[in-house]
C-alpha atoms as a PDB file:
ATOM      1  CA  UNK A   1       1.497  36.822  32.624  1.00  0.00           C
ATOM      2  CA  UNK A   2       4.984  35.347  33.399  1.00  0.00           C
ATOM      3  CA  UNK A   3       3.317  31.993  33.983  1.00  0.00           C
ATOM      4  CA  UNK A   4       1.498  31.845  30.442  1.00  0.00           C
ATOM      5  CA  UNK A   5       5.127  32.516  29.142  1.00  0.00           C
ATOM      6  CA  UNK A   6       6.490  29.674  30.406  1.00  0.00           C
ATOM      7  CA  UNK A   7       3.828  27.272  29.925  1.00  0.00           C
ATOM      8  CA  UNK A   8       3.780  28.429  26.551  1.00  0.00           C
ATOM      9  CA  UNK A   9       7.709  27.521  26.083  1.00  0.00           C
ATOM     10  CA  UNK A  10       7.117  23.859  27.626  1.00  0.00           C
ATOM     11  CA  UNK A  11       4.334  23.178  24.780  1.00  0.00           C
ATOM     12  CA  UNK A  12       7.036  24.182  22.331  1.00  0.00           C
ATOM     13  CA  UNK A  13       9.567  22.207  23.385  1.00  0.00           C
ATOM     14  CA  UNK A  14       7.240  19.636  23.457  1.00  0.00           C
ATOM     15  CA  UNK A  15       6.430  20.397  20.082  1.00  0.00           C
ATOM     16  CA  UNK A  16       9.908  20.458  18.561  1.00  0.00           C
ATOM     17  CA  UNK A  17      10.391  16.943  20.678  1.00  0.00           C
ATOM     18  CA  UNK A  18       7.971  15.030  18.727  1.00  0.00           C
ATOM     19  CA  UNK A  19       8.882  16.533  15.615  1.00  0.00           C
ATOM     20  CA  UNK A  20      11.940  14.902  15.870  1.00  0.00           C
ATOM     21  CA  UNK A  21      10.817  11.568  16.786  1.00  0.00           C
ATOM     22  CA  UNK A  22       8.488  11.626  14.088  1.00  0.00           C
ATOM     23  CA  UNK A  23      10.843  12.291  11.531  1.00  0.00           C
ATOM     24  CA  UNK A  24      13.378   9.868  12.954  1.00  0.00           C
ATOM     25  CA  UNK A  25      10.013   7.381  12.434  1.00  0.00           C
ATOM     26  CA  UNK A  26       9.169   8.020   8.982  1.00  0.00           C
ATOM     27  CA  UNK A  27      13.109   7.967   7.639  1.00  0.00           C
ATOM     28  CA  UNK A  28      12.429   4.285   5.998  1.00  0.00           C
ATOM     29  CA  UNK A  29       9.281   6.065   4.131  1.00  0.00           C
ATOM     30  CA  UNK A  30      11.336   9.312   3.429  1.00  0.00           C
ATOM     31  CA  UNK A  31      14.082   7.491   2.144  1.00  0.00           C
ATOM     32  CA  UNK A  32      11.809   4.762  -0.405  1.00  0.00           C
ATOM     33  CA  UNK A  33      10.330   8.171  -1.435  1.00  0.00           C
ATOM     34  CA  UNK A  34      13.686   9.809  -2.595  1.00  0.00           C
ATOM     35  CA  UNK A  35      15.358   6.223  -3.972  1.00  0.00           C
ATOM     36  CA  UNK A  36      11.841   5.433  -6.238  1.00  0.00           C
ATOM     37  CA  UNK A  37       9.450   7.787  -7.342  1.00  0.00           C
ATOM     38  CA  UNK A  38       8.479   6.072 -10.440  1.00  0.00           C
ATOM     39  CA  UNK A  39       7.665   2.958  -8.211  1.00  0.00           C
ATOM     40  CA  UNK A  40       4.152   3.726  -6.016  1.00  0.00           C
ATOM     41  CA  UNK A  41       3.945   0.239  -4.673  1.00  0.00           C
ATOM     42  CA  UNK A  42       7.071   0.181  -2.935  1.00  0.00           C
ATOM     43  CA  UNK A  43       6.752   3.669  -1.410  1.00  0.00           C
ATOM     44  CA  UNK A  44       3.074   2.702  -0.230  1.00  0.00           C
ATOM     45  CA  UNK A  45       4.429  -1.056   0.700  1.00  0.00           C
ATOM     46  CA  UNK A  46       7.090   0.728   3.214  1.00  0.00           C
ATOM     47  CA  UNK A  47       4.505   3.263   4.347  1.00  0.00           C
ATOM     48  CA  UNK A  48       2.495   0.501   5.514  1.00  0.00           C
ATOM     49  CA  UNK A  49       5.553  -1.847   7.370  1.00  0.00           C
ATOM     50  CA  UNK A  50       6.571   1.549   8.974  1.00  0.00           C
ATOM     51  CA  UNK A  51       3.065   2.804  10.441  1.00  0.00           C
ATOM     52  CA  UNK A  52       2.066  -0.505  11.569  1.00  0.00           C
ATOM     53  CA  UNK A  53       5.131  -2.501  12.876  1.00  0.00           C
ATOM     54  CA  UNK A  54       7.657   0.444  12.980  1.00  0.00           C
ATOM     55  CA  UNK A  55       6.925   1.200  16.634  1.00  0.00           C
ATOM     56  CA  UNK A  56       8.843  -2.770  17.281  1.00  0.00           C
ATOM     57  CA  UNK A  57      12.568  -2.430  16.601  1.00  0.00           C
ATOM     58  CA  UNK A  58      12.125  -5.430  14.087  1.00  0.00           C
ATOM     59  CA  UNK A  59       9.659  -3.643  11.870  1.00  0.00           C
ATOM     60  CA  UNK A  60      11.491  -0.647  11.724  1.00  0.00           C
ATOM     61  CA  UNK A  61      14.278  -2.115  10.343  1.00  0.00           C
ATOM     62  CA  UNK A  62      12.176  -4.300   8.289  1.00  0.00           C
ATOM     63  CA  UNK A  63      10.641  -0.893   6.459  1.00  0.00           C
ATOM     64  CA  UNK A  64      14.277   0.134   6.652  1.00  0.00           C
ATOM     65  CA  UNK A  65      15.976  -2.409   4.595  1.00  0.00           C
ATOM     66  CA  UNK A  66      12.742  -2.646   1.831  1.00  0.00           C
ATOM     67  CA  UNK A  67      13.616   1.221   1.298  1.00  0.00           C
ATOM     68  CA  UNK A  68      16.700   0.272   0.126  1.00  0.00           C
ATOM     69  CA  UNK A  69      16.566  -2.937  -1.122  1.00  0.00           C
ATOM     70  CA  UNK A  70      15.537  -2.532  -5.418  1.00  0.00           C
END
């Protein structure tokens, strides 16, 4: 029983880990979502940089700066 217990706590820190990547990810889409909701392409336009070329440090940045640019 003591074993299940802290198996159980490794998942959740786990868990709670790539939470926070994944936010830390999607803050170029978060942000275009909060500067333009009126505009869909943009939002949908840094969506798409940040799932496909937001894992390189280049397209990160790249979905970065088109959330804020206007």
């Amino acid at each position: 029983m003591i074993q299940v217990l802290a198996i159980s706590t490794q998942e959740e820190g786990g868990a709670f880990f790539l939470k926070i990547i994944l936010f830390l990810y999607f803050i170029p889409t978060m942000i275009s979502i909060l500067r333009s909701p009126i505009l869909k392409f943009k939002i949908f336009t840094v969506l798409f940089i940040n799932l496909f070329f937001g894992w390189t440090v280049y397209g990160w940045w790249l979905a970065f700066g088109k959330a804020f640019s206007s």
